[in-house]
Protein backbone atom coordinates (compact mmCIF):
# COMPACT_ATOMS: atom_id res chain seq x y z
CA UNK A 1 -109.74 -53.30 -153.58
CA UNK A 2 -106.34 -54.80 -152.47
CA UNK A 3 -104.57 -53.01 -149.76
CA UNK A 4 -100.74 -52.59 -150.46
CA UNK A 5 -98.29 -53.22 -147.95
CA UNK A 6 -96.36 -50.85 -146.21
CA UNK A 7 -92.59 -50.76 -147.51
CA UNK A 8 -91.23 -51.86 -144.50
CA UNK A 9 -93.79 -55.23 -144.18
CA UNK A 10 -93.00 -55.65 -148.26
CA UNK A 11 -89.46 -55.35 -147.25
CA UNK A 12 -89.44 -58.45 -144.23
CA UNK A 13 -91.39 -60.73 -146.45
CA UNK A 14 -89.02 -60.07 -149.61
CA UNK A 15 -86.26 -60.93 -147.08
CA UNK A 16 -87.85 -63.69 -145.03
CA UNK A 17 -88.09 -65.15 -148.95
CA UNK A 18 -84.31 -64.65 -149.92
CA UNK A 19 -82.09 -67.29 -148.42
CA UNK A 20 -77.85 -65.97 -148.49
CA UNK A 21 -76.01 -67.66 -151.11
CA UNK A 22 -73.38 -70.76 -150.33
CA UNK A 23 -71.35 -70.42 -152.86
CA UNK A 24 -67.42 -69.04 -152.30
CA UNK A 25 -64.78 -68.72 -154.19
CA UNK A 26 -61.03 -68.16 -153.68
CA UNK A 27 -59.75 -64.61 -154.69
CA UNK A 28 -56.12 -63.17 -154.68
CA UNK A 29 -55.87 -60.62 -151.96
CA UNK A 30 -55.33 -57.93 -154.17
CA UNK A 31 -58.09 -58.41 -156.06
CA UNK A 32 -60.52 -58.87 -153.11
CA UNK A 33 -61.51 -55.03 -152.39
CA UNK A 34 -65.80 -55.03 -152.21
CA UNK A 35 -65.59 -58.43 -151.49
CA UNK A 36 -67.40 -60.42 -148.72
CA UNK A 37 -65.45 -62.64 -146.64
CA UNK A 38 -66.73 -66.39 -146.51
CA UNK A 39 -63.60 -67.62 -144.23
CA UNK A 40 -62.16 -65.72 -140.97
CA UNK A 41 -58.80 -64.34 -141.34
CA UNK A 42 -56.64 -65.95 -138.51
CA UNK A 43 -53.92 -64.11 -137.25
CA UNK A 44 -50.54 -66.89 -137.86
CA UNK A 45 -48.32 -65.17 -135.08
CA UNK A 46 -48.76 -62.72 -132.30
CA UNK A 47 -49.73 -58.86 -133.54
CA UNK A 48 -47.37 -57.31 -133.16
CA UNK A 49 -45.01 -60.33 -133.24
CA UNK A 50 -42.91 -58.66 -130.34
CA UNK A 51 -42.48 -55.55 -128.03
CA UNK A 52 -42.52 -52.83 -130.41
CA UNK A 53 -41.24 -49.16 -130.02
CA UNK A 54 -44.14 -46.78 -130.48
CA UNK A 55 -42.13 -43.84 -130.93
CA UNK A 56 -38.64 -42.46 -131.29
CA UNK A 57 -36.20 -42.33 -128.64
CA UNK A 58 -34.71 -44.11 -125.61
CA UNK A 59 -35.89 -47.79 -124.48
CA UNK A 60 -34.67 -47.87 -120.97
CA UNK A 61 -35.27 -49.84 -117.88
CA UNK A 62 -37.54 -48.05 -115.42
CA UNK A 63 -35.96 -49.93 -112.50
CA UNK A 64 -32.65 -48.65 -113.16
CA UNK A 65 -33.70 -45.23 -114.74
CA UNK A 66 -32.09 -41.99 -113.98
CA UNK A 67 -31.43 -38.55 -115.28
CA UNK A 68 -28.80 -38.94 -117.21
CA UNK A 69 -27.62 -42.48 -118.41
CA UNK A 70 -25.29 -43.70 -121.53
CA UNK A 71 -26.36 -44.81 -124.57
CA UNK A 72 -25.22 -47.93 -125.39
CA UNK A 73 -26.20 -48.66 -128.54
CA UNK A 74 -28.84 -48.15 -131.17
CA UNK A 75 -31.07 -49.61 -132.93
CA UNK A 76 -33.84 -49.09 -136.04
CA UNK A 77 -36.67 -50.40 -137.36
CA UNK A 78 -36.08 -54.07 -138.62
CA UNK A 79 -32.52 -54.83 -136.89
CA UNK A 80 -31.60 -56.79 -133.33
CA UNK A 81 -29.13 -55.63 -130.96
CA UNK A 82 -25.93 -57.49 -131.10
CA UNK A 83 -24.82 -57.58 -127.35
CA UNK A 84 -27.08 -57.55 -123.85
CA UNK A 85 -26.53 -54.07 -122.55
CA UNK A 86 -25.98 -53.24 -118.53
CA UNK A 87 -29.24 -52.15 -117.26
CA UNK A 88 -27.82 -48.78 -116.14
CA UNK A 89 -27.34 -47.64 -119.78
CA UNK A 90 -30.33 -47.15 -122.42
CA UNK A 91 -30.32 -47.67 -126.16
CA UNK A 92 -31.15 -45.02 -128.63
CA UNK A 93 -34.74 -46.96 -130.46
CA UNK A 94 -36.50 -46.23 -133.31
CA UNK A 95 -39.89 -46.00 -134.14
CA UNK A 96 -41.13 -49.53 -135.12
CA UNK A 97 -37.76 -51.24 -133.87
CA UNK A 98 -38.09 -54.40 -131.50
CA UNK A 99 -37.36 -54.05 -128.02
CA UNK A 100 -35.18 -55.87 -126.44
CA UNK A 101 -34.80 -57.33 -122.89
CA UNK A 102 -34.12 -55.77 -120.64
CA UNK A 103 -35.78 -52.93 -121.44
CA UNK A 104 -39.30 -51.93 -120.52
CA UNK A 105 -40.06 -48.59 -121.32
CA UNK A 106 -39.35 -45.88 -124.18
CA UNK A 107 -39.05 -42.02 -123.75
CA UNK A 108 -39.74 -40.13 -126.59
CA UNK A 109 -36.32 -37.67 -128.16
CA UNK A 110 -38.90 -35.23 -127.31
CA UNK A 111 -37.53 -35.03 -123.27
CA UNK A 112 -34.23 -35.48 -124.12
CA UNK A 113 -31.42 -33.48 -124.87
CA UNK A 114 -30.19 -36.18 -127.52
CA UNK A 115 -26.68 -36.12 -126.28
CA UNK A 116 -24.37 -39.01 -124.85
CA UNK A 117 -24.70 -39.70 -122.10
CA UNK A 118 -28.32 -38.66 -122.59
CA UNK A 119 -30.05 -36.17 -119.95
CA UNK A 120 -33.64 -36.79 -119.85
CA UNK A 121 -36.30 -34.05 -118.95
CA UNK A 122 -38.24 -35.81 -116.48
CA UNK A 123 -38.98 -35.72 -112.70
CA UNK A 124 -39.98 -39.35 -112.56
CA UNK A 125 -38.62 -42.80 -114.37
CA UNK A 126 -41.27 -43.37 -117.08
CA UNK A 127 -44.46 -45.71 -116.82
CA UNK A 128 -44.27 -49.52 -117.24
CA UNK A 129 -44.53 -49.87 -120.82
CA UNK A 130 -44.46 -46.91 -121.37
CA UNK A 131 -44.17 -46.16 -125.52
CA UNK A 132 -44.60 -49.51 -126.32
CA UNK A 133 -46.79 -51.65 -128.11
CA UNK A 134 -46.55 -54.80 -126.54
CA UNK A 135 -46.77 -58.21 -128.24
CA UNK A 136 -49.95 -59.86 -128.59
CA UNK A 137 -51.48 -56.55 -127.62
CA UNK A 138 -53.85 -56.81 -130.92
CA UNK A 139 -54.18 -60.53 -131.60
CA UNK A 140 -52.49 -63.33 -130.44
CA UNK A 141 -51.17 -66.20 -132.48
CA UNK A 142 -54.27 -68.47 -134.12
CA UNK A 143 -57.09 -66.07 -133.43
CA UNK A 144 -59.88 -64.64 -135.64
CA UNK A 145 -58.46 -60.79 -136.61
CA UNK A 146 -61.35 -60.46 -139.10
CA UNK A 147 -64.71 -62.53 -139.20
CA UNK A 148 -66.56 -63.84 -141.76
CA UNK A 149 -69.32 -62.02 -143.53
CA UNK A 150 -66.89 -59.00 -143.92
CA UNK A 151 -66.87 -56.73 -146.20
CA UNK A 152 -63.38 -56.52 -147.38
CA UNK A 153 -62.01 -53.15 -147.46
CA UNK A 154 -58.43 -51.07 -147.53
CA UNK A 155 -57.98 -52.48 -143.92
CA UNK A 156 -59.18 -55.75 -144.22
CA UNK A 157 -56.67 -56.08 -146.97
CA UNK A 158 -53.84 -55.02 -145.02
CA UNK A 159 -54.28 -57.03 -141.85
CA UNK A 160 -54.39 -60.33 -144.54
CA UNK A 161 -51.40 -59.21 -145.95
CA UNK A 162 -50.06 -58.47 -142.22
CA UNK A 163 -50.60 -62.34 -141.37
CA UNK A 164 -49.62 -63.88 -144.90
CA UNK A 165 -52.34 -64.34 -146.42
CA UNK A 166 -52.15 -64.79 -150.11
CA UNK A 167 -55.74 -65.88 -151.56
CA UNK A 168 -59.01 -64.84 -149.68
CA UNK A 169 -62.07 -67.27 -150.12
CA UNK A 170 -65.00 -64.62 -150.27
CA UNK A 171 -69.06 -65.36 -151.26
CA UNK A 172 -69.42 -65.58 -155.05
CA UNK A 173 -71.03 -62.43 -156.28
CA UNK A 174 -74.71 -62.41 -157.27
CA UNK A 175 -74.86 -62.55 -161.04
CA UNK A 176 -77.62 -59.97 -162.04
CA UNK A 177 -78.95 -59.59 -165.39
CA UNK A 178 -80.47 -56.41 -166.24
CA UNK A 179 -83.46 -55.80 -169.15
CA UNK A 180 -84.92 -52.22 -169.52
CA UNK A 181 -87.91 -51.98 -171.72
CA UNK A 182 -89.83 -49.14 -173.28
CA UNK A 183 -89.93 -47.85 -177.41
CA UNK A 184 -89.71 -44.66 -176.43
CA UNK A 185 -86.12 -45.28 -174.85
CA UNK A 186 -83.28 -45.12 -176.78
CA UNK A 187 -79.09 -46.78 -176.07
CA UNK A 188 -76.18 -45.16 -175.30
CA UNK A 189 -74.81 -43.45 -178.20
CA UNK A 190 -77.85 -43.02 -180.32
CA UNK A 191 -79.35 -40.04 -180.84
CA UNK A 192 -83.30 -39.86 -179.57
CA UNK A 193 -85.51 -38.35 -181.83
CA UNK A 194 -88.27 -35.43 -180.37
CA UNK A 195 -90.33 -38.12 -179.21
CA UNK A 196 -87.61 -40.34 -177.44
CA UNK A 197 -85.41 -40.21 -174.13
CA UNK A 198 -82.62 -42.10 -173.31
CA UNK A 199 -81.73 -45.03 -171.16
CA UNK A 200 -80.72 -43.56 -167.81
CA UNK A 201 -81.97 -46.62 -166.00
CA UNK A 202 -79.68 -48.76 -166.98
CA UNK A 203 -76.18 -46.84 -165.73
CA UNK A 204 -77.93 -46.44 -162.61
CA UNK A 205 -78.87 -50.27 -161.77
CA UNK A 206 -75.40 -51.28 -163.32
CA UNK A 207 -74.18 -48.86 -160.55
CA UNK A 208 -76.30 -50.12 -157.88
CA UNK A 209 -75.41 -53.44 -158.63
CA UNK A 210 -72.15 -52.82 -158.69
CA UNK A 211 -71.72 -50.95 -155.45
CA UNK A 212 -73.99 -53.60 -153.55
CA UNK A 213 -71.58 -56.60 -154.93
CA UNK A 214 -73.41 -57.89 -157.28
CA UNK A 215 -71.52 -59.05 -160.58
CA UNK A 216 -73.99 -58.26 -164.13
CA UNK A 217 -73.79 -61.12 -166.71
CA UNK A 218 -75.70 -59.32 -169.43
CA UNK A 219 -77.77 -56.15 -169.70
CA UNK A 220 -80.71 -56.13 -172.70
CA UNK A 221 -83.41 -53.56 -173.44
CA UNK A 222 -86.50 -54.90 -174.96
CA UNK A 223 -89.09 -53.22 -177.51
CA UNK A 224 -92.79 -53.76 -176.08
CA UNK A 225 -93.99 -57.07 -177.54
CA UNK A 226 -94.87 -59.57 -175.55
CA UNK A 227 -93.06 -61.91 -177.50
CA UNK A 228 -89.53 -60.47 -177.02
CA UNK A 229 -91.11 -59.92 -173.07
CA UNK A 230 -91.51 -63.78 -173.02
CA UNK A 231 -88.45 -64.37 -174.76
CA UNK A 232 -86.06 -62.35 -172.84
CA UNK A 233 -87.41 -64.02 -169.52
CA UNK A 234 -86.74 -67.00 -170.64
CA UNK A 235 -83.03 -66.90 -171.73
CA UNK A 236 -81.80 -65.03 -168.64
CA UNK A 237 -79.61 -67.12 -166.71
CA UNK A 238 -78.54 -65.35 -163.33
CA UNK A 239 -79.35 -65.44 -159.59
CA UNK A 240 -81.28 -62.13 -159.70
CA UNK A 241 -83.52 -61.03 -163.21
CA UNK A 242 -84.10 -56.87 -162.62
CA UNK A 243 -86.54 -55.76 -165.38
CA UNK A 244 -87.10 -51.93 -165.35
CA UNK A 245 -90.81 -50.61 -166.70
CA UNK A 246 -93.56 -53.02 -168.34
CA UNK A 247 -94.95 -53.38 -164.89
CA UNK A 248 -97.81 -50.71 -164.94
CA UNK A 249 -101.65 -51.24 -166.40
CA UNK A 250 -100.68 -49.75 -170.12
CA UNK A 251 -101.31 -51.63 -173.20
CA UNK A 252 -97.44 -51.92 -174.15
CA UNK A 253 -96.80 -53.48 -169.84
CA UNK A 254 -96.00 -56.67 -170.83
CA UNK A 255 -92.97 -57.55 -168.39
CA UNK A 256 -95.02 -58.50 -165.57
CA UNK A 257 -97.40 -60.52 -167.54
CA UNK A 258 -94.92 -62.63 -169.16
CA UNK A 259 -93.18 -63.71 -165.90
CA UNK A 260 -96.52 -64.22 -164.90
CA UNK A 261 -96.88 -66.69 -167.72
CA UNK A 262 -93.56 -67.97 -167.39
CA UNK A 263 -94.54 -69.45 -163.46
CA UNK A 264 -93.21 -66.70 -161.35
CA UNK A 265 -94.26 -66.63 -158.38
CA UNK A 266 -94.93 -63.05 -156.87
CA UNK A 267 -93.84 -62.27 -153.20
CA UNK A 268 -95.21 -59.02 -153.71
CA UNK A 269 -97.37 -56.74 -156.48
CA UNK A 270 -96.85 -53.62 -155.23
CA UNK A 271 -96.02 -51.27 -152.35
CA UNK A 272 -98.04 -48.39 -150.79
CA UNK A 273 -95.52 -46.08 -151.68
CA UNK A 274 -94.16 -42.96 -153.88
CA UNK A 275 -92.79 -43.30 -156.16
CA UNK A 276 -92.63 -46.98 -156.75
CA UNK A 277 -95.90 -48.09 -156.08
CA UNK A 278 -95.82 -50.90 -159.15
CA UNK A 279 -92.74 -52.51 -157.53
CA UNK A 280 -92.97 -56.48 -158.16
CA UNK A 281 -90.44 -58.98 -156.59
CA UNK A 282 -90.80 -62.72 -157.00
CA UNK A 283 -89.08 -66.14 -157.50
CA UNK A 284 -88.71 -67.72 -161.23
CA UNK A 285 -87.09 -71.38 -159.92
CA UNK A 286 -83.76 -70.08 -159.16
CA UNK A 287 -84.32 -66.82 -159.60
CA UNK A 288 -84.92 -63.80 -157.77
CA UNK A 289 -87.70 -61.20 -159.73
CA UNK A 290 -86.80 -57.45 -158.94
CA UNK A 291 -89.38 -55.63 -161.30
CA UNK A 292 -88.60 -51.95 -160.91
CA UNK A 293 -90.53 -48.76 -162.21
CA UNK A 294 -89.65 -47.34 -165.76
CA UNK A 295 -90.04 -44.13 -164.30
CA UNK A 296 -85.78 -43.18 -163.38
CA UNK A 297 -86.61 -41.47 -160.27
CA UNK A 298 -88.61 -44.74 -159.18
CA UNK A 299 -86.43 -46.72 -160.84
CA UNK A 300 -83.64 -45.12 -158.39
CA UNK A 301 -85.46 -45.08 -155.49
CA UNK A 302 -86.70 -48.59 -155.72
CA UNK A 303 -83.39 -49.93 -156.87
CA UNK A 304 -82.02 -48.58 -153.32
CA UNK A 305 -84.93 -49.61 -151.42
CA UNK A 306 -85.60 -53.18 -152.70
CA UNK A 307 -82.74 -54.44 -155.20
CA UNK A 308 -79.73 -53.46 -152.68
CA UNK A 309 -80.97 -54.92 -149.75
CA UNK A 310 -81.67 -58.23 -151.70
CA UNK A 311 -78.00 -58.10 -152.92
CA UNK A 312 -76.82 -57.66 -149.76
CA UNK A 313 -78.85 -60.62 -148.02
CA UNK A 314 -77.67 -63.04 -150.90
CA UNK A 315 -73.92 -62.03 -149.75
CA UNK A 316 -74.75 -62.69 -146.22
CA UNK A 317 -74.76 -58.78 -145.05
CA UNK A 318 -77.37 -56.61 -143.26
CA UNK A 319 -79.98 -55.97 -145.75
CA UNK A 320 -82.02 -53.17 -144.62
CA UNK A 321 -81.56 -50.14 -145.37
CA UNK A 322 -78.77 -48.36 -142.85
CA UNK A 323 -81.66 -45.55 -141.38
CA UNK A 324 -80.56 -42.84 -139.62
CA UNK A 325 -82.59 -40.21 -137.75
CA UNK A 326 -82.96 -36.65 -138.90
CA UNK A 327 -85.18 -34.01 -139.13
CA UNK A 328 -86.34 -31.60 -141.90
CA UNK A 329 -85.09 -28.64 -142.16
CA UNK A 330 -88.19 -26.61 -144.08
CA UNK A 331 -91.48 -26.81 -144.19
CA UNK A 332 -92.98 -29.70 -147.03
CA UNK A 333 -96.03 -30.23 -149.09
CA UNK A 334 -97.03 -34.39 -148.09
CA UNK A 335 -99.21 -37.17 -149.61
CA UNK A 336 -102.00 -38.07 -147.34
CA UNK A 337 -102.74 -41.54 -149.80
CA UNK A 338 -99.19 -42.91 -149.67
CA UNK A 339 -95.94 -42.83 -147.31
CA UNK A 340 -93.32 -40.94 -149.42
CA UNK A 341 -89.63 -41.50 -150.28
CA UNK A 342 -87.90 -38.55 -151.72
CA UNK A 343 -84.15 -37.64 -152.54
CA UNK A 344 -82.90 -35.52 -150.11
CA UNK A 345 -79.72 -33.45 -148.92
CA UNK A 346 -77.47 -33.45 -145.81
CA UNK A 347 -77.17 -30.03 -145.02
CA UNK A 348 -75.49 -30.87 -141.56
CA UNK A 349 -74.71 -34.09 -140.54
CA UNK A 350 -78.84 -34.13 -138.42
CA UNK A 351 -80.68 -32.36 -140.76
CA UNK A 352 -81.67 -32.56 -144.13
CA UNK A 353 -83.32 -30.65 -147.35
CA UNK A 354 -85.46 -31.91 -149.68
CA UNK A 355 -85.24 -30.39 -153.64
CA UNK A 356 -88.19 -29.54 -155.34
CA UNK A 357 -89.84 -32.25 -157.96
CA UNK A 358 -91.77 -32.39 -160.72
CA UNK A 359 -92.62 -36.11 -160.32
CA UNK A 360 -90.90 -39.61 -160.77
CA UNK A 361 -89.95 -38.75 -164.20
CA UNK A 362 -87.59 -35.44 -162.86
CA UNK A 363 -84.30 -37.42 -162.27
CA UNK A 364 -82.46 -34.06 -162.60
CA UNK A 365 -83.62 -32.86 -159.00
CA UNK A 366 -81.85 -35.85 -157.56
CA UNK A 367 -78.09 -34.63 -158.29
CA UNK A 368 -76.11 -33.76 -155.82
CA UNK A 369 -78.44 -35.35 -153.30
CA UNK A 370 -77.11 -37.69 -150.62
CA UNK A 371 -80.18 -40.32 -150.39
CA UNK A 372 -83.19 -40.95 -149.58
CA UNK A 373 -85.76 -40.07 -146.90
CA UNK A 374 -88.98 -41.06 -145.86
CA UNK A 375 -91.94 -38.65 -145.56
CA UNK A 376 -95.08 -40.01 -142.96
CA UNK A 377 -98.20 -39.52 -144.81
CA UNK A 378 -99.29 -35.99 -144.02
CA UNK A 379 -100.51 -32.59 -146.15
CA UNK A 380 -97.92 -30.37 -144.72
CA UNK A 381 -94.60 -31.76 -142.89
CA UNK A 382 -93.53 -29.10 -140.82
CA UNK A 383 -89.59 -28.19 -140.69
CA UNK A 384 -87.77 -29.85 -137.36
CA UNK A 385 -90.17 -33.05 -138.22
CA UNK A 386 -87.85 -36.46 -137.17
CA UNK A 387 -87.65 -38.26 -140.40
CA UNK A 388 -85.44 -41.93 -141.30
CA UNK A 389 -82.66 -41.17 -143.96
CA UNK A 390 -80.73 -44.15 -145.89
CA UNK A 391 -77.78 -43.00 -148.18
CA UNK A 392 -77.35 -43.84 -152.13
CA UNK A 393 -75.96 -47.45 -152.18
């Protein structure tokens, strides 16, 4: 009898098998949101570029400060002074404005009584610096502001825009083609007769793909003949092939026998798991194998477990699953054969709850849930038992 790994061994060597893509591309900034960053972005001038006011109010110099002083001038946001101002005066600044020399400090309208002269509320002179963001405080000119490997978000965006930068070059996006198989499944849009079910599986890879940065070149579903098995594998061009169902011991399983046939070779044939336990991954020459369950709850749960983490080691990110610690808030029926992974519920931000199921074909007890969590292999889990939780991709 062959002894399955455990997910997290099957989960190293799928990894230690997976090398990151090389690839880049260039991208227009604005288009670059879920993107991963294959070049730094270098900061082209000091951040911020000079001695900026970090409120509104007075910029003064604390040297010469005193109660009451005149205003000189003012200035706002995007505008220079025009003349050098004594240093027993202060200039009226607002927020975002440059600050000019002399002055060192700014004191808020807040302590003032806004008048001319101004009378300030204060015992002392203000701090050094005081209300001022001071130039090269964040970056200074030619340095890395964000490093490569990043995942580009709203902020990333902005700081690229902050330095000038037009056209990101990020890591080309995995192209994924998707086949589900089964007769009894039916597409979008056409009605299943009493016999028949739907295709759920194939939203919810798209999806995963998607949301893991992967781009999907073509999406099929195949009848059970080996023949269009064969065929299918053959034609798919893309870095990563993810088949969902034929992978089981039925009569009408012919996925995993045709890449078989076809020369894949199999980094793993199964996990000691629930659901999921089928789970194939392999290498076709180029390609990366994900063969997930028919089954949509292990379809789900095996798409987050073993398809994102491979998308996210082909762009060059942390694979693993992001596990966090919590513990259960009721008591749980186990599995003593098999270490289990169920969807589960934050109900506060340490502890979690875990719907009732009526096997891996009951995707309906998964909505609303938050991800996924591990069970040890046990009969009863008692509530307050430390568990690892991962989130939905």
């Amino acid at each position: 009898m062959v002894t399955l790994p455990q997910y997290d061994e099957a989960l190293t060597q799928i990894l230690n098998d997976i090398s990151p893509t090389a690839s880049s591309q260039a991208t227009a900034t604005d288009q670059a949101t879920g993107r991963v960053l294959a070049e730094p972005i270098i900061a082209d001038r000091d951040l911020p570029p000079f001695h900026r006011a970090a409120m509104d109010g007075y910029a003064v110099c604390t040297h010469a400060w005193r109660h009451c002083m005149p205003v000189h001038a003012g200035v706002q946001a995007g505008h220079r002074l025009q003349d050098i101002p004594p240093n027993d005066a202060c200039i009226e600044i607002a927020t975002g404005a440059a600050v000019p020399e002399p002055f060192d400090a700014v004191i808020p309208y807040e302590l003032s009584d806004r008048k001319n002269p101004v009378t300030f509320h204060m015992d002392s002179p203000p701090s050094l610096h005081a209300n001022i963001h001071r130039q090269a405080a964040d970056a200074t000119s030619g340095t890395t502001i964000v490093e490569a490997g990043t995942l580009l978000g709203t902020a990333e965006l902005g700081l690229a825009a902050m330095v000038g930068v037009q056209n990101l070059v990020v890591q080309q996006q995995p192209r994924v083609h998707i086949l589900t198989s089964g007769d009894e499944v039916v597409s979008e849009g056409v009605l299943p007769a009493t016999h028949q079910i739907r295709n759920s599986n194939r939203p919810m890879i798209a999806e995963i793909v998607s949301r893991c940065g992967g781009v999907i070149t073509r999406t099929e579903h195949l009848v059970d003949t080996p023949e269009q098995s064969r065929a299918a594998m053959q034609a798919a061009d893309a870095e990563v092939l993810v088949t969902t169902g034929g992978i089981s011991a039925g009569r009408a399983d012919h996925v995993a026998e045709s890449l078989t046939a076809a020369g894949c070779q199999w980094t793993i044939t199964g996990v000691a798991m629930q659901p999921g336990k089928p789970v194939r991954i392999g290498r076709l020459d180029h390609r990366v194998i994900v063969c997930l369950p028919g089954n949509p709850v292990s379809a789900l749960v095996c798409g987050t477990l073993f398809l994102a983490p491979i998308l996210r080691q082909l762009l060059h990110q942390p694979a693993g699953p992001l596990w966090q610690k919590v513990s259960l808030q009721h008591d749980l029926k186990g599995n003593v054969r098999r270490t289990a992974f169920r969807a589960s519920r934050r109900t506060s931000d340490s502890k979690v709850a875990i719907p009732h199921w009526q096997g891996s074909g009951d995707l309906s007890h998964a909505a609303g849930t938050h991800g996924i969590v591990e069970l040890p292999r046990d009969e009863v889990i008692r509530a307050g038992t430390d568990l690892r939780f991962t989130p939905w991709p």
